[in-house]
PDB file of N, CA and C in Angstrom:
ATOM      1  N   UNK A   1      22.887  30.816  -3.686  1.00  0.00           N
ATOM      2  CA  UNK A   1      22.724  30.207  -4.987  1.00  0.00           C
ATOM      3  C   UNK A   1      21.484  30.802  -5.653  1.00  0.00           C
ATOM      4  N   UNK A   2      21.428  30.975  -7.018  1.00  0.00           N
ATOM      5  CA  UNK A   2      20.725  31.814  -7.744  1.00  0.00           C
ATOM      6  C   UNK A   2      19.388  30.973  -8.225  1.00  0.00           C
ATOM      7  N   UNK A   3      18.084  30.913  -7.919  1.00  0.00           N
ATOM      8  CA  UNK A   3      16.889  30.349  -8.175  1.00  0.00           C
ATOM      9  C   UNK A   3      16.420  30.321  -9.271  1.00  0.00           C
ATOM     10  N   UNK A   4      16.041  29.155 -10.243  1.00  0.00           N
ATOM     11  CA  UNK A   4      15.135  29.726 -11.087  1.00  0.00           C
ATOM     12  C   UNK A   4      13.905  29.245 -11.318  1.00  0.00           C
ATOM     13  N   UNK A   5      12.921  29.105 -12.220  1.00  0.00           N
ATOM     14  CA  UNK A   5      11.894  28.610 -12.013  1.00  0.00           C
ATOM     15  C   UNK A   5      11.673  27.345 -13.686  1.00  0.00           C
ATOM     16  N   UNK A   6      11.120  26.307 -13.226  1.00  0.00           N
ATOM     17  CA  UNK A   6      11.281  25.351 -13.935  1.00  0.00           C
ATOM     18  C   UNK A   6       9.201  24.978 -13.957  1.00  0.00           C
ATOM     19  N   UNK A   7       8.912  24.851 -15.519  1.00  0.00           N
ATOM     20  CA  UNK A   7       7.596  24.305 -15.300  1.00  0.00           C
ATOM     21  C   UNK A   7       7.625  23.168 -15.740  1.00  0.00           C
ATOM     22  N   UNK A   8       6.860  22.189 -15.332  1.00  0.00           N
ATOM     23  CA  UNK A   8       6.612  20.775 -15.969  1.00  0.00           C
ATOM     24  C   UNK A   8       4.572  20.400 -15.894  1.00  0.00           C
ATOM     25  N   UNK A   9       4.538  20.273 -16.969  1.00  0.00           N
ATOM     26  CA  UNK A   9       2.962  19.777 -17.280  1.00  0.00           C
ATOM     27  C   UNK A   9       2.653  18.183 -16.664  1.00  0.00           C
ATOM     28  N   UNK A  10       1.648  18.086 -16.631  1.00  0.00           N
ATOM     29  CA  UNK A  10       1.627  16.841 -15.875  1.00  0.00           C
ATOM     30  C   UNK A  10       0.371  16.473 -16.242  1.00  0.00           C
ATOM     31  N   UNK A  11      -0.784  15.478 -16.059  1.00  0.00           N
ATOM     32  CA  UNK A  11      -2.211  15.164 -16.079  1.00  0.00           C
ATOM     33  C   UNK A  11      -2.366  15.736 -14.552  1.00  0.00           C
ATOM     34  N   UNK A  12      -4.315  16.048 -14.804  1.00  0.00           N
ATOM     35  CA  UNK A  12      -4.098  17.400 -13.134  1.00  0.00           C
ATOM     36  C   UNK A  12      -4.333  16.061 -12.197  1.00  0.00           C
ATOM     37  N   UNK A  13      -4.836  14.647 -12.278  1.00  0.00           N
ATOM     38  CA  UNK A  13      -4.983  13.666 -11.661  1.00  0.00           C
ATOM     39  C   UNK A  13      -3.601  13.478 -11.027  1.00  0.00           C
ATOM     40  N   UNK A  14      -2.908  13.209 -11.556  1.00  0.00           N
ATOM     41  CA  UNK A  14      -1.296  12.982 -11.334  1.00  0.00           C
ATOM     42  C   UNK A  14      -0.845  13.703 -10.325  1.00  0.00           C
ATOM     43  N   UNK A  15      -0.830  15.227 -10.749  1.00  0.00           N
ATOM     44  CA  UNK A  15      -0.667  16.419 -10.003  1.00  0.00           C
ATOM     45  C   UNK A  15      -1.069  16.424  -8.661  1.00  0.00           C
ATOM     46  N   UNK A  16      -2.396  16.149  -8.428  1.00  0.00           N
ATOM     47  CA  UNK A  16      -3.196  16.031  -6.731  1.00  0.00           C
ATOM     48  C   UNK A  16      -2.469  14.855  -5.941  1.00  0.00           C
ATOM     49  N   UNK A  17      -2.333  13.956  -6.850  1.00  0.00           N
ATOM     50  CA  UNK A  17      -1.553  12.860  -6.330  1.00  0.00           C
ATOM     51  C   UNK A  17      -0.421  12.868  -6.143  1.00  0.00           C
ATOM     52  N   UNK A  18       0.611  13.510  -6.712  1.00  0.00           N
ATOM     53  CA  UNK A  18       1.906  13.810  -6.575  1.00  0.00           C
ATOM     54  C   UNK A  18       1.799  15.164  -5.378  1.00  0.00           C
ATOM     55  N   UNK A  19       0.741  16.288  -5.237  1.00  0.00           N
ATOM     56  CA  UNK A  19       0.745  17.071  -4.678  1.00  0.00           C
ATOM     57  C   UNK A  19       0.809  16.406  -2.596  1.00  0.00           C
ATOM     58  N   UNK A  20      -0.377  14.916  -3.045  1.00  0.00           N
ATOM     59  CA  UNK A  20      -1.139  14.354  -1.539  1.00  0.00           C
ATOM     60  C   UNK A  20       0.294  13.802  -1.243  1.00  0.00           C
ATOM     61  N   UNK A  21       1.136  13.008  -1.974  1.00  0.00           N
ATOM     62  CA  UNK A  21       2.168  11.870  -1.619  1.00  0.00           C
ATOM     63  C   UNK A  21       3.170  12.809  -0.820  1.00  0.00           C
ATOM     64  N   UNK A  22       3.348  13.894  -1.729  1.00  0.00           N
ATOM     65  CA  UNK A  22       4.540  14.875  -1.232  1.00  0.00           C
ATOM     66  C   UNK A  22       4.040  15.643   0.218  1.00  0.00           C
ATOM     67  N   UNK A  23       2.702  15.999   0.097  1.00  0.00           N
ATOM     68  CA  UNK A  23       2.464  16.268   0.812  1.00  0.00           C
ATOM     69  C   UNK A  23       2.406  15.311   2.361  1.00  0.00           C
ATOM     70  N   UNK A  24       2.254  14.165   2.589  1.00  0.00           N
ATOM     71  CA  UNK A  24       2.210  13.201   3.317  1.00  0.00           C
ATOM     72  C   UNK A  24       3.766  13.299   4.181  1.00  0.00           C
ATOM     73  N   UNK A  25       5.053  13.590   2.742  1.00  0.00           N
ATOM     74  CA  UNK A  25       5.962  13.285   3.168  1.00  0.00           C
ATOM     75  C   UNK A  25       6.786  14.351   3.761  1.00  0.00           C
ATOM     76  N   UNK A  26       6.075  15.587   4.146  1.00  0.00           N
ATOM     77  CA  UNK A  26       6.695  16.724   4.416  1.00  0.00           C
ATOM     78  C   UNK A  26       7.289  17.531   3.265  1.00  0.00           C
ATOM     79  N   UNK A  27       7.182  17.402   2.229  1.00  0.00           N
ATOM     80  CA  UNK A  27       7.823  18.391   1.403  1.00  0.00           C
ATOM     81  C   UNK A  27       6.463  19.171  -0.052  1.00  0.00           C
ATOM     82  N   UNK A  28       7.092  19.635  -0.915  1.00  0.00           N
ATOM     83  CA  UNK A  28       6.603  20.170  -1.781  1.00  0.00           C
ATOM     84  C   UNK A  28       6.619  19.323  -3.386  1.00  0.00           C
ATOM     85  N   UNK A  29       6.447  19.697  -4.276  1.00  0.00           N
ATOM     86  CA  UNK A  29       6.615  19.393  -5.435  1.00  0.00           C
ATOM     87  C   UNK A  29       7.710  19.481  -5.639  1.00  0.00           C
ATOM     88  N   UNK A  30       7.783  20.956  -5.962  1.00  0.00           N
ATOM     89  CA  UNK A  30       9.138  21.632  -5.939  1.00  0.00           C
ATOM     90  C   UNK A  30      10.254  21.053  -5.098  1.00  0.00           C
ATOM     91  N   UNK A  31      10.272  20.450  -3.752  1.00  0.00           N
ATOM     92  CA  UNK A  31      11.358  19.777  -3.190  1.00  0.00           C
ATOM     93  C   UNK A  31      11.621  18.647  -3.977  1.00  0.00           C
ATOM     94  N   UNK A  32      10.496  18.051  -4.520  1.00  0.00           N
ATOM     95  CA  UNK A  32      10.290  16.425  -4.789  1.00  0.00           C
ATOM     96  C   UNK A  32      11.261  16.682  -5.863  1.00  0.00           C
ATOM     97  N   UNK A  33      11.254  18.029  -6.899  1.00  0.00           N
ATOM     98  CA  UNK A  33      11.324  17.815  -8.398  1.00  0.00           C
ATOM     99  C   UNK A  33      13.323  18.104  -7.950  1.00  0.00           C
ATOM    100  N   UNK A  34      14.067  18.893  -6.994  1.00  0.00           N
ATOM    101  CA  UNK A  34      14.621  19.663  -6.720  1.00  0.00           C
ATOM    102  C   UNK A  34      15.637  17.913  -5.942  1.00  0.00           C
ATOM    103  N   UNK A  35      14.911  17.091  -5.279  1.00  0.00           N
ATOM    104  CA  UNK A  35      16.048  16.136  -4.709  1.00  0.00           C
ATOM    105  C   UNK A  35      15.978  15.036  -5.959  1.00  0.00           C
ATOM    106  N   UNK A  36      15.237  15.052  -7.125  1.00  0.00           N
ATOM    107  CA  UNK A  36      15.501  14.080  -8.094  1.00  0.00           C
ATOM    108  C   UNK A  36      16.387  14.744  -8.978  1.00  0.00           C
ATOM    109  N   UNK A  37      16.269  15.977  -8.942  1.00  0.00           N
ATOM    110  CA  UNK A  37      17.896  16.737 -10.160  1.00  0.00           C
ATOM    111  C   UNK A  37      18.939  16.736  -9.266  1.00  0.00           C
ATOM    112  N   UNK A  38      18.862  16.634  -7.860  1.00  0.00           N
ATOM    113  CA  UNK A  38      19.986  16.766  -7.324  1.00  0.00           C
ATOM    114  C   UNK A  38      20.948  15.346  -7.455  1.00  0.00           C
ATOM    115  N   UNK A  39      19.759  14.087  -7.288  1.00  0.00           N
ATOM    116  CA  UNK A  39      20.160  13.045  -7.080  1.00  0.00           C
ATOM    117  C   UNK A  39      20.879  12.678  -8.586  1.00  0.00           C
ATOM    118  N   UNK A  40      20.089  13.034 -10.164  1.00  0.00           N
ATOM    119  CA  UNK A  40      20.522  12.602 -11.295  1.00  0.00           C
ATOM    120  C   UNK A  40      21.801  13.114 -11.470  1.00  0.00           C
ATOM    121  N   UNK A  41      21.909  14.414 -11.000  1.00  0.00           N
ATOM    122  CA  UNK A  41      23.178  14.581 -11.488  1.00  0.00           C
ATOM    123  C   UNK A  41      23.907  14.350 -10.794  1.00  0.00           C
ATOM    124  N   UNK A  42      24.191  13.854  -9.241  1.00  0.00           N
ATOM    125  CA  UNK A  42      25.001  13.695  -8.553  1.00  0.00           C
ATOM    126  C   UNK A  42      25.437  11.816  -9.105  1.00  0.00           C
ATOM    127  N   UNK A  43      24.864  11.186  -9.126  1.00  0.00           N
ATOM    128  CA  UNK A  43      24.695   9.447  -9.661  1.00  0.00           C
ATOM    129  C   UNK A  43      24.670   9.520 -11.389  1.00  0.00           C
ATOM    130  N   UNK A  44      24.524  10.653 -12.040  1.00  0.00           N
ATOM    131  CA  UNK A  44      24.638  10.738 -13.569  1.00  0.00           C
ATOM    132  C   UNK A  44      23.787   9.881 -14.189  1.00  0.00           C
ATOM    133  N   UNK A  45      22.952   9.785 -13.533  1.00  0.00           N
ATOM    134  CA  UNK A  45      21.323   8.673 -14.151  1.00  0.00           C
ATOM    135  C   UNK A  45      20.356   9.098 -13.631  1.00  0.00           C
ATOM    136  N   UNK A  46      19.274   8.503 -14.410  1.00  0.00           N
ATOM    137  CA  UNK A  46      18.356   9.097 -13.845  1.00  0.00           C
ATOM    138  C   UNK A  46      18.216   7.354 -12.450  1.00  0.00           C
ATOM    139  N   UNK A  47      17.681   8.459 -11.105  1.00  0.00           N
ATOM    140  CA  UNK A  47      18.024   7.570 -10.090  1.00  0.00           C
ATOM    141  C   UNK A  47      16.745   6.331  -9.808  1.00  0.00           C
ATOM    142  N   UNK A  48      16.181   5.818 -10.394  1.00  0.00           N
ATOM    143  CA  UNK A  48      15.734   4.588 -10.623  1.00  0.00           C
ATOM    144  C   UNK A  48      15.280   4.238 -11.976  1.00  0.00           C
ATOM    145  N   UNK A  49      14.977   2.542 -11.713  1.00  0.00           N
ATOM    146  CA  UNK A  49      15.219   1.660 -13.066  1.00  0.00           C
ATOM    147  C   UNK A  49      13.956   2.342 -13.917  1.00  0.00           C
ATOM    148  N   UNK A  50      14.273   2.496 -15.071  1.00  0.00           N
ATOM    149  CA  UNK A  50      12.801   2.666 -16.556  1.00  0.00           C
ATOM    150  C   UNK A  50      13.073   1.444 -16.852  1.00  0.00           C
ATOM    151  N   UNK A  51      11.752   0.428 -17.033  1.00  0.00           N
ATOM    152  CA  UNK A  51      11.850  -0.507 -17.645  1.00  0.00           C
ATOM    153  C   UNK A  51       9.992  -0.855 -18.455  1.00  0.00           C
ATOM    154  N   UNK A  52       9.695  -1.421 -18.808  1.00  0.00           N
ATOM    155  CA  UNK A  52       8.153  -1.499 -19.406  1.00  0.00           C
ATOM    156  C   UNK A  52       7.570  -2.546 -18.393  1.00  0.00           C
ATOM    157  N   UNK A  53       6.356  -2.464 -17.862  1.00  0.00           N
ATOM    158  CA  UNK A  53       5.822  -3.400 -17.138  1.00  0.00           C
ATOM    159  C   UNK A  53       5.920  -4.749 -17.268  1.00  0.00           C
ATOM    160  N   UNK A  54       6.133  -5.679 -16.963  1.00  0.00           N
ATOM    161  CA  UNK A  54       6.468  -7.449 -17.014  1.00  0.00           C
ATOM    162  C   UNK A  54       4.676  -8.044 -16.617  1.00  0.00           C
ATOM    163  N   UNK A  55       4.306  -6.965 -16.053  1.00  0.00           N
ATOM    164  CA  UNK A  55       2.500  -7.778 -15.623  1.00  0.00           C
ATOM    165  C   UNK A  55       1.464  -7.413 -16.754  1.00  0.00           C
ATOM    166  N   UNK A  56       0.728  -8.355 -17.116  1.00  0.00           N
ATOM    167  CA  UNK A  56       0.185  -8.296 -18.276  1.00  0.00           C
ATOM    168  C   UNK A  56      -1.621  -7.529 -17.667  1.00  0.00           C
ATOM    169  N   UNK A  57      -1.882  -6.614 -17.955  1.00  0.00           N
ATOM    170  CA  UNK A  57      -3.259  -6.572 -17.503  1.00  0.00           C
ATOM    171  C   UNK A  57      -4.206  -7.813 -17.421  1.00  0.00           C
ATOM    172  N   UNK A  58      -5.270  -7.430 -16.281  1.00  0.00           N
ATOM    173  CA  UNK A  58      -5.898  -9.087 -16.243  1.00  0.00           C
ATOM    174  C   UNK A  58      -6.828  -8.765 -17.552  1.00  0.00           C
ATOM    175  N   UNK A  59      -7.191  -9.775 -17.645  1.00  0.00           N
ATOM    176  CA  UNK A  59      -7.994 -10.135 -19.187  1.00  0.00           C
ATOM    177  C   UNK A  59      -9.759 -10.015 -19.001  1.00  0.00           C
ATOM    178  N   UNK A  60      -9.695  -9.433 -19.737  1.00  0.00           N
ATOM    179  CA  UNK A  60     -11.308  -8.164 -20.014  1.00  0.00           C
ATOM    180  C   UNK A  60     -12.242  -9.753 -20.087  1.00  0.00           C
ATOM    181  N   UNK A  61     -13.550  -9.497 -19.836  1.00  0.00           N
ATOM    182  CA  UNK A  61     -14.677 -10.549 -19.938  1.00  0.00           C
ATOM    183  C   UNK A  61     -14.370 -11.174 -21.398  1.00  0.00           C
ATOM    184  N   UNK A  62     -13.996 -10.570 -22.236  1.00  0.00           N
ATOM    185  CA  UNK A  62     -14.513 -10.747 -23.811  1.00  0.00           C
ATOM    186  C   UNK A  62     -13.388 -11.898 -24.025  1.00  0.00           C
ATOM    187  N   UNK A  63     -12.353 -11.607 -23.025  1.00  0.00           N
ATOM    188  CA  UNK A  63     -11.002 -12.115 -23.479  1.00  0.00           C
ATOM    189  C   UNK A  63     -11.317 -13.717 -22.316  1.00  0.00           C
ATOM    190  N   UNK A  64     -11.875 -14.195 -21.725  1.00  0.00           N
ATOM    191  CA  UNK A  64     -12.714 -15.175 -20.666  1.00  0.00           C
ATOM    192  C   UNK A  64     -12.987 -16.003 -21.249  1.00  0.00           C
ATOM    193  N   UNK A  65     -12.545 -17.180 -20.743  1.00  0.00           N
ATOM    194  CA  UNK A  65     -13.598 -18.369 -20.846  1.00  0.00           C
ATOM    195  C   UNK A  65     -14.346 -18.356 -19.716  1.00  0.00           C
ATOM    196  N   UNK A  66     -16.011 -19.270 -19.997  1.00  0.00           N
ATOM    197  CA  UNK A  66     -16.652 -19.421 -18.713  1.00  0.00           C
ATOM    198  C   UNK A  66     -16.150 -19.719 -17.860  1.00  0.00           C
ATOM    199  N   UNK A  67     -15.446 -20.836 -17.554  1.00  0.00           N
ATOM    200  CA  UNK A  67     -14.798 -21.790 -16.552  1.00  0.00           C
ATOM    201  C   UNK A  67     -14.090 -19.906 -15.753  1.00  0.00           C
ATOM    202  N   UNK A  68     -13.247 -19.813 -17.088  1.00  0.00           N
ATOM    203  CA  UNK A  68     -12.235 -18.594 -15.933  1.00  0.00           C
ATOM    204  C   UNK A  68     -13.517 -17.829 -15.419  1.00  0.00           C
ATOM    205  N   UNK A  69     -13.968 -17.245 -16.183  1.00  0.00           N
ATOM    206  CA  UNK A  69     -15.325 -16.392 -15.838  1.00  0.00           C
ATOM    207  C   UNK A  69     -15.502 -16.646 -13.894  1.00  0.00           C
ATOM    208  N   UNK A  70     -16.132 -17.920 -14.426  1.00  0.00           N
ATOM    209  CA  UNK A  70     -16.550 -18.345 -12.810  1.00  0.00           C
ATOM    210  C   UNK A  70     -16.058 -18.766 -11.982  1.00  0.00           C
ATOM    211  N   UNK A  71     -14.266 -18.944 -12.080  1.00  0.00           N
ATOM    212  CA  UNK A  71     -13.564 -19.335 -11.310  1.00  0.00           C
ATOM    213  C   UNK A  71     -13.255 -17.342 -10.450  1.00  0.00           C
ATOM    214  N   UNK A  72     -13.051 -16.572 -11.652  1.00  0.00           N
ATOM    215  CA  UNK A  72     -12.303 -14.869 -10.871  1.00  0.00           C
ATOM    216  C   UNK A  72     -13.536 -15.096 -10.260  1.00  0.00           C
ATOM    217  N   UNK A  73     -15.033 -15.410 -10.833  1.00  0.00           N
ATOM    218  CA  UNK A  73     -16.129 -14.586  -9.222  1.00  0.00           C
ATOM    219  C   UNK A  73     -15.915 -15.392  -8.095  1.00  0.00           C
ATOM    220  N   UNK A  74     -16.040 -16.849  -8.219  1.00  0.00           N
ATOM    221  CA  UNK A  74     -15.650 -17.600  -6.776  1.00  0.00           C
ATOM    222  C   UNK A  74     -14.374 -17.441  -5.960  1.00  0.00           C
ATOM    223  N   UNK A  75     -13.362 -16.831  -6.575  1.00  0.00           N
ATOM    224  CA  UNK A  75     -12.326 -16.503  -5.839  1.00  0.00           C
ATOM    225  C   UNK A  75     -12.468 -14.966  -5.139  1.00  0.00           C
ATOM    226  N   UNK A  76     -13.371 -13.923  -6.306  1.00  0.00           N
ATOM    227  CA  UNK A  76     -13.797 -12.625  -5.188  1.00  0.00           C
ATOM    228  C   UNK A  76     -14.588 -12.980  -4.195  1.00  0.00           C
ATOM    229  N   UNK A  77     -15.887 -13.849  -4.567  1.00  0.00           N
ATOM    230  CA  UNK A  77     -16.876 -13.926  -3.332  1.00  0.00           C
ATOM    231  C   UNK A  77     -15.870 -14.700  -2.364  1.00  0.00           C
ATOM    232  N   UNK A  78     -15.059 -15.574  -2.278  1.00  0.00           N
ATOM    233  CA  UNK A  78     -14.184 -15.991  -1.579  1.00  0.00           C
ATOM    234  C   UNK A  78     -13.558 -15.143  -0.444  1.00  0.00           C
ATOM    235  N   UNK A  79     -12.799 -14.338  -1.217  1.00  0.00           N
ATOM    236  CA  UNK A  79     -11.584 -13.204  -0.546  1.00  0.00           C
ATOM    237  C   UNK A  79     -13.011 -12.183   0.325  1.00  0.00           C
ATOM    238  N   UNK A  80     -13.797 -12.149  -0.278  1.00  0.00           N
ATOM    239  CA  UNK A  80     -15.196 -11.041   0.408  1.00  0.00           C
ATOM    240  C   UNK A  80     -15.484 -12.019   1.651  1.00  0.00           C
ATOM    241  N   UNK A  81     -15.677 -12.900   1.780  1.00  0.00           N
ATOM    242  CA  UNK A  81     -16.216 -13.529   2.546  1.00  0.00           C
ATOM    243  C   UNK A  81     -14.820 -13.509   3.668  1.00  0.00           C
ATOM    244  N   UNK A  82     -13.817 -14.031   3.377  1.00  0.00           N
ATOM    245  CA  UNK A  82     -12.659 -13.753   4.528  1.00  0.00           C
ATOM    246  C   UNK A  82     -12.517 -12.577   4.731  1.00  0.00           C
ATOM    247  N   UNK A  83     -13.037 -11.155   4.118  1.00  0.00           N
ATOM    248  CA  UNK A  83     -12.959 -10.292   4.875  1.00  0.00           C
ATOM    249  C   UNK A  83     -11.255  -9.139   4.238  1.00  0.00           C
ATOM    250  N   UNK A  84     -10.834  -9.545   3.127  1.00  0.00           N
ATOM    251  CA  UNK A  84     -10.039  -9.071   2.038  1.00  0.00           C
ATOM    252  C   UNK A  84     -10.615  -8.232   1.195  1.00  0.00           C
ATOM    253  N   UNK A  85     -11.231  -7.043   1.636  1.00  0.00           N
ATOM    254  CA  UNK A  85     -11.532  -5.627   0.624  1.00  0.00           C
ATOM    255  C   UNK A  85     -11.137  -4.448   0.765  1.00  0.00           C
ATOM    256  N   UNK A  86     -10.914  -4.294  -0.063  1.00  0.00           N
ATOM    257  CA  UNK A  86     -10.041  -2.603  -0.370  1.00  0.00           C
ATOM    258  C   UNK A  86     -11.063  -1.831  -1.515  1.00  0.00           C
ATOM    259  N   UNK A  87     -11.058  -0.070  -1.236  1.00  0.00           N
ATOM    260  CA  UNK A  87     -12.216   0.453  -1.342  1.00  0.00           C
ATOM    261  C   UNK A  87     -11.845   0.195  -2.991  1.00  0.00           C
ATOM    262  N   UNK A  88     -13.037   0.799  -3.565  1.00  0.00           N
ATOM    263  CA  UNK A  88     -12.629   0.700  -5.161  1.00  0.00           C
ATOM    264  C   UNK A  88     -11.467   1.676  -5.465  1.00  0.00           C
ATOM    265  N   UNK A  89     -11.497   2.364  -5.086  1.00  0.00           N
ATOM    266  CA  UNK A  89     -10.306   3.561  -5.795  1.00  0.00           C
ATOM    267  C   UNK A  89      -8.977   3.107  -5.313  1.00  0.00           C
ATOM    268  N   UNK A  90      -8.335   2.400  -4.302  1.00  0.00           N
ATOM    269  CA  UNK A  90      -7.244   1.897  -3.766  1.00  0.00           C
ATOM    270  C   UNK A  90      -7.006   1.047  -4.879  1.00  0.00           C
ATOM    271  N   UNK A  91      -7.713   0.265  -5.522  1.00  0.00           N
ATOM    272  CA  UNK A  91      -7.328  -0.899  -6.199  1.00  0.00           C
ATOM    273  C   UNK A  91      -7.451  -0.035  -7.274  1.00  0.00           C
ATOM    274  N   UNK A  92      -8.425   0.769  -7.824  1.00  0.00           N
ATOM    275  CA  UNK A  92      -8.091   1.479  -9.330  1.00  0.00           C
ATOM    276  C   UNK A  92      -6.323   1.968  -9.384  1.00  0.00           C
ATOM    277  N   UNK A  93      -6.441   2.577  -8.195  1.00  0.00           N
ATOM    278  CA  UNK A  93      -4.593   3.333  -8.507  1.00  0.00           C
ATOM    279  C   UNK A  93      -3.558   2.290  -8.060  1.00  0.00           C
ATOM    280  N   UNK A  94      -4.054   1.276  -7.883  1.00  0.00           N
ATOM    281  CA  UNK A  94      -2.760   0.108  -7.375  1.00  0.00           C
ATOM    282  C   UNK A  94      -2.938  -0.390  -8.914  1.00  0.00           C
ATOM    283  N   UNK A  95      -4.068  -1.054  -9.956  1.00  0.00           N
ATOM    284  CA  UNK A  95      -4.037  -1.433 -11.099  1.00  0.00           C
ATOM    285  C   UNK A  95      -3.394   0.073 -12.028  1.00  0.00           C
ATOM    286  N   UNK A  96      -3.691   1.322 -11.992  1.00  0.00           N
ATOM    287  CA  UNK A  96      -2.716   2.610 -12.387  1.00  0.00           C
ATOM    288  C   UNK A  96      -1.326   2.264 -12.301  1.00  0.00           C
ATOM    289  N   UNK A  97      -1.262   2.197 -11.269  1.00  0.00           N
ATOM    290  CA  UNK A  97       0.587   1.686 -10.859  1.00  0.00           C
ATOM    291  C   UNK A  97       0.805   0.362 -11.357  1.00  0.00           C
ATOM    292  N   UNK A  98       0.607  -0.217 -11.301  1.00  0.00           N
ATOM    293  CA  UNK A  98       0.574  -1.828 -11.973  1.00  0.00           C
ATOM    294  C   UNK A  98       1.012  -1.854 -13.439  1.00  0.00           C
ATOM    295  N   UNK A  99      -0.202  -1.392 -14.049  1.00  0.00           N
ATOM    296  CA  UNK A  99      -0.129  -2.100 -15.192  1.00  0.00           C
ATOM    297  C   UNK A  99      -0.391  -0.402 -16.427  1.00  0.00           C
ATOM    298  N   UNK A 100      -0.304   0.692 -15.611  1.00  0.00           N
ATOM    299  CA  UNK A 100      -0.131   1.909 -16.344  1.00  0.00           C
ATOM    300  C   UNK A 100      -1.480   2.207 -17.160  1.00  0.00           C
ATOM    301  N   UNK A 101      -2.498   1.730 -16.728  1.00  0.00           N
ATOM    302  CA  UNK A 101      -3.868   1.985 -16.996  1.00  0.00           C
ATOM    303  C   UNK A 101      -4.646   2.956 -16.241  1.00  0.00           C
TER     304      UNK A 101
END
């Protein structure tokens, strides 16, 4: 079968990350990009749901009442104290994935 070459632009953040995931999973980009055309056109969709996020970002200080204010810190010093932390960047790209920020 006859090869050709396909470019797609991306953010280079995206890219390292799409490069680490694929990489994790044994394959390439190029495999990654190569079993999602295989899959669209074989199922004639694209093979999972597009839909707009349903989770609302959490709400900025400005957007706070005190009460909430001091209820989110007593519930972090809370979760800190049981021993529930994840480094900062785990939670930056889980809120990325989340809520597309």
């Amino acid at each position: 079968m006859a090869q050709t070459t396909v470019n797609v632009r991306m953010d280079a953040t995206l890219k390292k990350q799409m490069e680490r995931l694929c990489g994790e999973l044994g394959m390439s980009i190029s495999t990654a990009v190569t079993i999602f055309a295989k899959t669209a056109v074989r199922e004639q969709r694209i093979p999972f749901e597009l839909r707009l996020p349903t989770s609302k970002p959490p709400l900025s200080i400005e957007e706070m009442s005190v009460s909430d204010f001091d209820a989110k810190i007593q519930a972090g010093l809370a979760a800190i104290a049981a021993g529930r932390v994840r480094p900062a960047k785990d939670v930056f790209s889980a809120m990325q994935r989340k809520y597309g920020i």
